[in-house]
C-alpha atoms as a PDB file:
ATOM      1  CA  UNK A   1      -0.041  14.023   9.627  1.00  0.00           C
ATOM      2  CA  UNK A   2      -1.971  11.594   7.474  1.00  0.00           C
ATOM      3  CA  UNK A   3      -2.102   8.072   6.800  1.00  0.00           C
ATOM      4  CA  UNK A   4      -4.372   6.552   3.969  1.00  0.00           C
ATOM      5  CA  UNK A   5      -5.269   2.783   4.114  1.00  0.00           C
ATOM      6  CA  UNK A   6      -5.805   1.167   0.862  1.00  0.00           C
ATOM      7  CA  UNK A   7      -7.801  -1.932   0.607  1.00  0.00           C
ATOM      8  CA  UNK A   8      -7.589  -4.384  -2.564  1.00  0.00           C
ATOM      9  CA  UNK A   9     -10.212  -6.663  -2.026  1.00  0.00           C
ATOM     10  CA  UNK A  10     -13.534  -6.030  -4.352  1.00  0.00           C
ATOM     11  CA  UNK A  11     -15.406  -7.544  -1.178  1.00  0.00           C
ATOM     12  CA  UNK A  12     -17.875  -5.284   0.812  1.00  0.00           C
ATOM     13  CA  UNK A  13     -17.195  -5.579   4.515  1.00  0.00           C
ATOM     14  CA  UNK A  14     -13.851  -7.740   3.221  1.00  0.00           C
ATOM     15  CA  UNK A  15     -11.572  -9.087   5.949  1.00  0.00           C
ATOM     16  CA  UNK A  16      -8.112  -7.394   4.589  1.00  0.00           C
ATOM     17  CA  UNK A  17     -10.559  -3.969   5.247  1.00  0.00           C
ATOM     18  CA  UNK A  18     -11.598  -5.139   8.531  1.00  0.00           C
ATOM     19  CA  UNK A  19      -7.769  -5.600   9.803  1.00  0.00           C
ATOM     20  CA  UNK A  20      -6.893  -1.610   7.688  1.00  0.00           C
ATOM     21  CA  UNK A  21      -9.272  -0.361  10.097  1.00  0.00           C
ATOM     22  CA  UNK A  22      -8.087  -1.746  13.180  1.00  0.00           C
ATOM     23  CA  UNK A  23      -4.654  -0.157  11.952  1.00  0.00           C
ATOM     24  CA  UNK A  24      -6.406   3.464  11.270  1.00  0.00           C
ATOM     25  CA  UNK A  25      -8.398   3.327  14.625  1.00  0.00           C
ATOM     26  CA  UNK A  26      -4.968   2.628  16.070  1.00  0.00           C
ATOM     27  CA  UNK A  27      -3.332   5.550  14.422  1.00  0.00           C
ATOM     28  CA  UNK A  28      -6.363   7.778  15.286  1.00  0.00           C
ATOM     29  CA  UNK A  29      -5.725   6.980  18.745  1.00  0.00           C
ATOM     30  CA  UNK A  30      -2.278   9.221  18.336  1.00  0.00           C
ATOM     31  CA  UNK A  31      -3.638  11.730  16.833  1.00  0.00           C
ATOM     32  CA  UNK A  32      -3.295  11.108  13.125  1.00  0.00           C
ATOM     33  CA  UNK A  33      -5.496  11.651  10.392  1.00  0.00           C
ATOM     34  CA  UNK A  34      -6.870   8.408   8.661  1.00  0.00           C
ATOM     35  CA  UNK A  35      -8.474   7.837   5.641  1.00  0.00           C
ATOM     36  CA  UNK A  36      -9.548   4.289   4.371  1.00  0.00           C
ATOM     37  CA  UNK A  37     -10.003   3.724   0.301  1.00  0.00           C
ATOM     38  CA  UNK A  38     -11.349   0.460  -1.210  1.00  0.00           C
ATOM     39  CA  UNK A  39     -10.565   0.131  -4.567  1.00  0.00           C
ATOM     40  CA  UNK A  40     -14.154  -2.023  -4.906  1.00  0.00           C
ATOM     41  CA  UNK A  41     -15.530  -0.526  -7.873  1.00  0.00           C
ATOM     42  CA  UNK A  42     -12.943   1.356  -9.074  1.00  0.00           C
ATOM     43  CA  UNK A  43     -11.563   1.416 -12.564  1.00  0.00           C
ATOM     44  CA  UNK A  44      -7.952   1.266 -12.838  1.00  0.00           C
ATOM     45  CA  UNK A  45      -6.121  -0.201 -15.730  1.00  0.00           C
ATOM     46  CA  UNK A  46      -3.239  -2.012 -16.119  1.00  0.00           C
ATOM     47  CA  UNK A  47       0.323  -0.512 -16.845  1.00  0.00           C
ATOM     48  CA  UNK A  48       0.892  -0.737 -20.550  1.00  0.00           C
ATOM     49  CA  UNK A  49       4.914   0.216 -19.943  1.00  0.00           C
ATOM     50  CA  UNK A  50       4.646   2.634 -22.583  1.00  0.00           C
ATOM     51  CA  UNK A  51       6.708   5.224 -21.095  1.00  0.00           C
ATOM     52  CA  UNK A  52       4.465   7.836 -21.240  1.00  0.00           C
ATOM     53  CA  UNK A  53       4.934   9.149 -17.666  1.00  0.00           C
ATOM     54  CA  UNK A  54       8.273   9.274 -18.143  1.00  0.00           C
ATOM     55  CA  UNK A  55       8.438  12.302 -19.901  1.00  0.00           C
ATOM     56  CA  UNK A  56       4.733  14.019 -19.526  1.00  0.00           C
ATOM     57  CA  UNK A  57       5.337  13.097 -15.447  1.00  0.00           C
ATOM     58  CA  UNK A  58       1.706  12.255 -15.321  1.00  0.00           C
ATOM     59  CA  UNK A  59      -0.026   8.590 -16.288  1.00  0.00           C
ATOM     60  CA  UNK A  60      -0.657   8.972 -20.241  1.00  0.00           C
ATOM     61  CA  UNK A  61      -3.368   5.866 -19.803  1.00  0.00           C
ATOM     62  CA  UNK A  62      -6.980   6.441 -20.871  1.00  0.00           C
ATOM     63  CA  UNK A  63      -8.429   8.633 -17.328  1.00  0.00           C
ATOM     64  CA  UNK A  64      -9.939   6.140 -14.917  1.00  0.00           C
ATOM     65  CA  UNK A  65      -9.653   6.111 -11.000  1.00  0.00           C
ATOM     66  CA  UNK A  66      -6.073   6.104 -10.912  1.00  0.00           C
ATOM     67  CA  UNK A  67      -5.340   9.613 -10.211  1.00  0.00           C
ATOM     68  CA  UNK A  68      -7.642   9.921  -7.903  1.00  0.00           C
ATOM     69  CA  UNK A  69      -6.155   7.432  -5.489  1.00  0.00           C
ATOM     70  CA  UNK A  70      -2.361   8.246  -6.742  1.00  0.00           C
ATOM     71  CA  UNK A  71      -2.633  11.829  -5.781  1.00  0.00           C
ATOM     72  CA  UNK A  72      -3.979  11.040  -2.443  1.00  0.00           C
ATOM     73  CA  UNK A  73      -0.782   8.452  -1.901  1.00  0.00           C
ATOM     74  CA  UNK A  74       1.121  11.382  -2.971  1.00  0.00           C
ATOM     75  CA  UNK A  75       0.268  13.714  -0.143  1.00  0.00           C
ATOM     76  CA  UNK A  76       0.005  11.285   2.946  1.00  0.00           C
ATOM     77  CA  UNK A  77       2.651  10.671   5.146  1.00  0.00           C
ATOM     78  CA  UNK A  78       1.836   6.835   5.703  1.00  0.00           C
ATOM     79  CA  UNK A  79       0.634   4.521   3.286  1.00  0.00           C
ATOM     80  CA  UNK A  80      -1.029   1.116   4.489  1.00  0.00           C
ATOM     81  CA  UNK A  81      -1.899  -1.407   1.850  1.00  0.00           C
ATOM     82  CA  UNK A  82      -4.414  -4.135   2.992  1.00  0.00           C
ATOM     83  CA  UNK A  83      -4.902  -7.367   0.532  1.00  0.00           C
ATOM     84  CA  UNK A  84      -6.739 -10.205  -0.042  1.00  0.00           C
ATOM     85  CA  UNK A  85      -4.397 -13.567  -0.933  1.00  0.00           C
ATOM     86  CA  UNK A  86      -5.230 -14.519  -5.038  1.00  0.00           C
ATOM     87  CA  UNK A  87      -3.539 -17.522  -5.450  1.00  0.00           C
ATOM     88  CA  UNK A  88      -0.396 -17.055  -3.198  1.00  0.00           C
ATOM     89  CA  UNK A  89      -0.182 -12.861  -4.801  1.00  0.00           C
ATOM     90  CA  UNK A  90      -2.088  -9.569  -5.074  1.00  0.00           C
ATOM     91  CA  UNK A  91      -5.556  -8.785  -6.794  1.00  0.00           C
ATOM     92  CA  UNK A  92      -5.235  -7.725 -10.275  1.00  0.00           C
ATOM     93  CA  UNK A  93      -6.189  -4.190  -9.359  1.00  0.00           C
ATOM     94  CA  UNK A  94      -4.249  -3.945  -6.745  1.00  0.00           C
ATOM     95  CA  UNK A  95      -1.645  -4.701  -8.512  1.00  0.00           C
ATOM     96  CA  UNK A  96      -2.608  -2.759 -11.693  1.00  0.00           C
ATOM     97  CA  UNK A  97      -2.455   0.592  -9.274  1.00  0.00           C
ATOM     98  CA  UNK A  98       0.742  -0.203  -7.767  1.00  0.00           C
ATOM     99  CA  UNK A  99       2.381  -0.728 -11.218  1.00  0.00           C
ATOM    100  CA  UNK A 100       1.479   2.724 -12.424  1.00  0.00           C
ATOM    101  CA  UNK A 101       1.755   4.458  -8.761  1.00  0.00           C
ATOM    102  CA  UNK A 102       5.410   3.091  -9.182  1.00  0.00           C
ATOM    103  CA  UNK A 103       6.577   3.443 -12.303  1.00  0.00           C
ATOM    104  CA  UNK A 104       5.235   7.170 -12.413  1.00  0.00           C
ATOM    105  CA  UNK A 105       7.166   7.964  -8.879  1.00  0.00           C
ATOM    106  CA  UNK A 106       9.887   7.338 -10.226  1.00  0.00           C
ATOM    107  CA  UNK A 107       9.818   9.781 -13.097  1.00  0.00           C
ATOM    108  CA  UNK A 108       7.840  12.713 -11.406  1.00  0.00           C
ATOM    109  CA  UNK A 109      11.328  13.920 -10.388  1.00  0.00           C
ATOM    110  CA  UNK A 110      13.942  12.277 -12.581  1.00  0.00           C
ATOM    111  CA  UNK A 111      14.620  11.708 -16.320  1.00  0.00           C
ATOM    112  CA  UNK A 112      15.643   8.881 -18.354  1.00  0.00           C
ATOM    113  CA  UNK A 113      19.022   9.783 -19.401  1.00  0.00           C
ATOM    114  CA  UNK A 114      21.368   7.351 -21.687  1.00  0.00           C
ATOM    115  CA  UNK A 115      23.707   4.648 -20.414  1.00  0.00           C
ATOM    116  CA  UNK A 116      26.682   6.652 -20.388  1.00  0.00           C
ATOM    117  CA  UNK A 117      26.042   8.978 -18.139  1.00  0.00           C
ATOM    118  CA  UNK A 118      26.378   9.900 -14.676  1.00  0.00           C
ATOM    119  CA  UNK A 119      22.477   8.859 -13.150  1.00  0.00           C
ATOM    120  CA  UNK A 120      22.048  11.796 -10.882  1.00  0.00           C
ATOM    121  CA  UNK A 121      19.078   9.927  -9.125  1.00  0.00           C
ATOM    122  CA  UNK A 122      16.539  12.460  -7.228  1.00  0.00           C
ATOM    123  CA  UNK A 123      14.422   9.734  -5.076  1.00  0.00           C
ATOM    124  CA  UNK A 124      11.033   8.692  -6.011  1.00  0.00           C
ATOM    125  CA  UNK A 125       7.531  10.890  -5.474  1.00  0.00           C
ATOM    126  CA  UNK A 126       7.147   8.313  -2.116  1.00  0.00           C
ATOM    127  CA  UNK A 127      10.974   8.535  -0.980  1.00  0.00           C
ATOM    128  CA  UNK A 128      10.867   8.994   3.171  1.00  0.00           C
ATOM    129  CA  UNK A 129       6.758   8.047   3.023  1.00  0.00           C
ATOM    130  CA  UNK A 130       6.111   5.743   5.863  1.00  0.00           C
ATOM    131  CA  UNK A 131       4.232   2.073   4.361  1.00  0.00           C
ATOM    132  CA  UNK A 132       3.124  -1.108   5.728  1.00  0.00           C
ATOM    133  CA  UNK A 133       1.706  -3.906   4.383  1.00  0.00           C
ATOM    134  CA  UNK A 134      -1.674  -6.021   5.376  1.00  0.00           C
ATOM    135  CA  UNK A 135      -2.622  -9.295   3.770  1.00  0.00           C
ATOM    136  CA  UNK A 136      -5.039 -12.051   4.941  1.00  0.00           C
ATOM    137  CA  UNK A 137      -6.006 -15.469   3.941  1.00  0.00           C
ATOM    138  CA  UNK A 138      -8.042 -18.067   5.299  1.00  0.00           C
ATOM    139  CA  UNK A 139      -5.357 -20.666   5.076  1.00  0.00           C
ATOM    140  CA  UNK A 140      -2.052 -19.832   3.333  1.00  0.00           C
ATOM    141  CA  UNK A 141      -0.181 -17.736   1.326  1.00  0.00           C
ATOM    142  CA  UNK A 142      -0.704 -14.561   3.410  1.00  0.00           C
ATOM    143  CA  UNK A 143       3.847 -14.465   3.144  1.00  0.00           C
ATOM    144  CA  UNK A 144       3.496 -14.247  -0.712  1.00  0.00           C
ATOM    145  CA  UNK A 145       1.060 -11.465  -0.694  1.00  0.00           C
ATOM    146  CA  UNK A 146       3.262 -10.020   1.905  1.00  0.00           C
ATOM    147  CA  UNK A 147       6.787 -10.446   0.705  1.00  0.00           C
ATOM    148  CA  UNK A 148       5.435  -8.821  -2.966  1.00  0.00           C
ATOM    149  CA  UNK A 149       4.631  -5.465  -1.191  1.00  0.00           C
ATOM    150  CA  UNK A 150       7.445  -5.562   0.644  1.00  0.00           C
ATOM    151  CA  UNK A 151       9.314  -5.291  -2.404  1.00  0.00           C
ATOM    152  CA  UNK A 152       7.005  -2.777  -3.650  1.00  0.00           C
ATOM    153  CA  UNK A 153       7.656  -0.669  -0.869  1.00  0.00           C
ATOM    154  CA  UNK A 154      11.135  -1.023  -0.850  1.00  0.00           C
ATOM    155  CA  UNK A 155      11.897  -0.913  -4.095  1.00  0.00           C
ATOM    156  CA  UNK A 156       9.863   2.527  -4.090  1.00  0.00           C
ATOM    157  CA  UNK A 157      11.982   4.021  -1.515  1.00  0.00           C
ATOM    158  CA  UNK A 158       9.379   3.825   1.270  1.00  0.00           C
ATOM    159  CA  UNK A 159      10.129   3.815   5.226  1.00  0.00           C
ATOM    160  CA  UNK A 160       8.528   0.252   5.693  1.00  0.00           C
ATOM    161  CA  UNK A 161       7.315  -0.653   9.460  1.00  0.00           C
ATOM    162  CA  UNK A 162       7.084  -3.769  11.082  1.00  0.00           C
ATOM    163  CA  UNK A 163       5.166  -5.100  14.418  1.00  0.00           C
ATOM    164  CA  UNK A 164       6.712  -8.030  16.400  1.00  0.00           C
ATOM    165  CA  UNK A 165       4.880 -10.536  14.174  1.00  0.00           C
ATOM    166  CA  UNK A 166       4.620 -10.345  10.028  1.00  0.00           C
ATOM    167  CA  UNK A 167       1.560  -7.870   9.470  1.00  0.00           C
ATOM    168  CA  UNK A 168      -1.031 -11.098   7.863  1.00  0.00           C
ATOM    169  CA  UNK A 169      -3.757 -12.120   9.390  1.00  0.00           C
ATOM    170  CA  UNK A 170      -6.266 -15.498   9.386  1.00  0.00           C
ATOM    171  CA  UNK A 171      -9.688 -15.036   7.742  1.00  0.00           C
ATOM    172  CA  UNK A 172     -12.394 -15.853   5.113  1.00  0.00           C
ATOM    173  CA  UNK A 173     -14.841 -17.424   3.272  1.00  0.00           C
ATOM    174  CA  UNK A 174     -15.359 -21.262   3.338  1.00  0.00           C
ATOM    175  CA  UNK A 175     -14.954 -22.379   6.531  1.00  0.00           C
ATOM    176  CA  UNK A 176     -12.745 -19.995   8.187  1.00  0.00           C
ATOM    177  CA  UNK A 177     -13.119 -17.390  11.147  1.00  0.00           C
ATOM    178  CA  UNK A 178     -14.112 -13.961  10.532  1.00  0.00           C
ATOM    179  CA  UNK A 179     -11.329 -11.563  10.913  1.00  0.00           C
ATOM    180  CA  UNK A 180     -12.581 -10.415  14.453  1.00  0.00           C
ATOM    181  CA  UNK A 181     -11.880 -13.766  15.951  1.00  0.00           C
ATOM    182  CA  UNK A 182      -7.808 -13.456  14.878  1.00  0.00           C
ATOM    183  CA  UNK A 183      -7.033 -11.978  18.477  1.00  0.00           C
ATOM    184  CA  UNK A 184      -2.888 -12.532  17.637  1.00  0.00           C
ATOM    185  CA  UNK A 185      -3.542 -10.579  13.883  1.00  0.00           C
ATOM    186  CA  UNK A 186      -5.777  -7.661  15.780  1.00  0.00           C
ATOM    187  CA  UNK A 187      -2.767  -7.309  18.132  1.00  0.00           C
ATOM    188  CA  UNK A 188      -0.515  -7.534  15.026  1.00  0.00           C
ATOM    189  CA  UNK A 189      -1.826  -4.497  13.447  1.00  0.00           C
ATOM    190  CA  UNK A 190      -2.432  -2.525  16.069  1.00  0.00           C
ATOM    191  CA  UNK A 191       1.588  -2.734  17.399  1.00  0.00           C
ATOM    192  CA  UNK A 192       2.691  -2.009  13.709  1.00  0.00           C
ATOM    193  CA  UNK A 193       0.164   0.921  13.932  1.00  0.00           C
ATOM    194  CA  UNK A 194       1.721   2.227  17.139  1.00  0.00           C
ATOM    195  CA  UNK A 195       5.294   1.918  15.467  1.00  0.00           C
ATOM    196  CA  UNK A 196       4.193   3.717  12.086  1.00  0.00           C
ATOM    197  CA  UNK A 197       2.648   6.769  14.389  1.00  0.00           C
ATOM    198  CA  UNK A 198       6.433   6.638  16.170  1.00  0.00           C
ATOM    199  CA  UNK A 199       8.442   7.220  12.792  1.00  0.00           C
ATOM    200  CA  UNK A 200       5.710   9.431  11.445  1.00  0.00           C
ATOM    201  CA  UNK A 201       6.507  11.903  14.520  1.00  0.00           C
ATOM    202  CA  UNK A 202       9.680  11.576  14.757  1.00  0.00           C
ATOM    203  CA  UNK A 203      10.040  12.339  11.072  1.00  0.00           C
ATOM    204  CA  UNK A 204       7.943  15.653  11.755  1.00  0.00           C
ATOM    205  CA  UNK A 205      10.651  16.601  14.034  1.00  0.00           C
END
């Protein structure tokens, strides 16, 4: 049992990293495998939408770090996403991985077929993958972040967990508190950690 947490900032030491961890450590604490990945430095371009993957099943894009991280999303079992707030959404690479993670999931096992016929629809690479999402803001728009994940997720076919608040937490630059001060976020993460390590073994079963 694995779960990898992928951070968007291109901070060192960034907050949305910070509350990942506090998830992992959580999930460590039941036994599962963790594995953080910060996509600071990485190179991943955008999706072009040329339909490559569609029939080649792998991302026809000039190589960069996507496959490394893609791969490694393909063979956890839980998949936590931890983002900085840009402007009420996602960090452009951020979002550049999960355009291509997504749009290639969906073809590794299906083809395009034409209008009129029956779509005999196989699931996505990620279908019955656990996910959460993380996001964090020093004043507002952590909901935005969040909400555009969730539709990631779901729209992905992912088993999406929740805790008994929305997964966001309060932090940053500029006048606000460092992420270890958000005692209601820490305890935020940490109960949607205990809930993904539930579903995780009880879909081992």
């Amino acid at each position: 049992m694995k779960v990898i947490g992928i951070v968007g900032s291109p901070r060192e030491h960034s907050n949305s990293a910070y509350f990942v961890e506090v998830a992992l450590k959580k999930l460590q604490e039941h036994g599962i495998e963790t594995e953080l990945i910060s996509l600071r430095g990485k190179r991943i371009h955008p999706c072009t939408g040329c339909y490559g993957c569609v029939t080649a099943k792998e991302c026809t894009l000039e190589k960069d770090d996507f496959d490394e991280v893609f791969n490694k999303m393909l063979k956890a079992d839980g998949i936590i996403v931890g983002s900085p707030v840009y402007n009420s959404s996602t960090p452009a690479d951020l979002k550049a991985l999960l355009d291509r993670a997504g749009f290639l999931s969906r073809w590794i096992n299906n083809e395009m077929k034409d209008k009129a016929e029956s779509y005999d629809w196989k699931g996505t690479a990620f279908s019955g993958k656990v996910a959460a999402p993380i996001t964090v803001a020093r004043r507002a728009g952590q909901n935005f972040a969040f909400a555009e994940l969730l539709l990631w997720f779901t729209v992905n076919d992912f088993i999406v967990i929740g805790s008994h608040y929305w997964n966001v937490g309060v932090a940053g630059k500029g006048g606000a508190v460092d992420a270890d001060k958000d005692l209601e976020g820490i305890g935020i993460m940490e109960h949607m950690a205990d809930n993904m390590a539930h579903v995780i073994k009880q879909l081992k079963k």
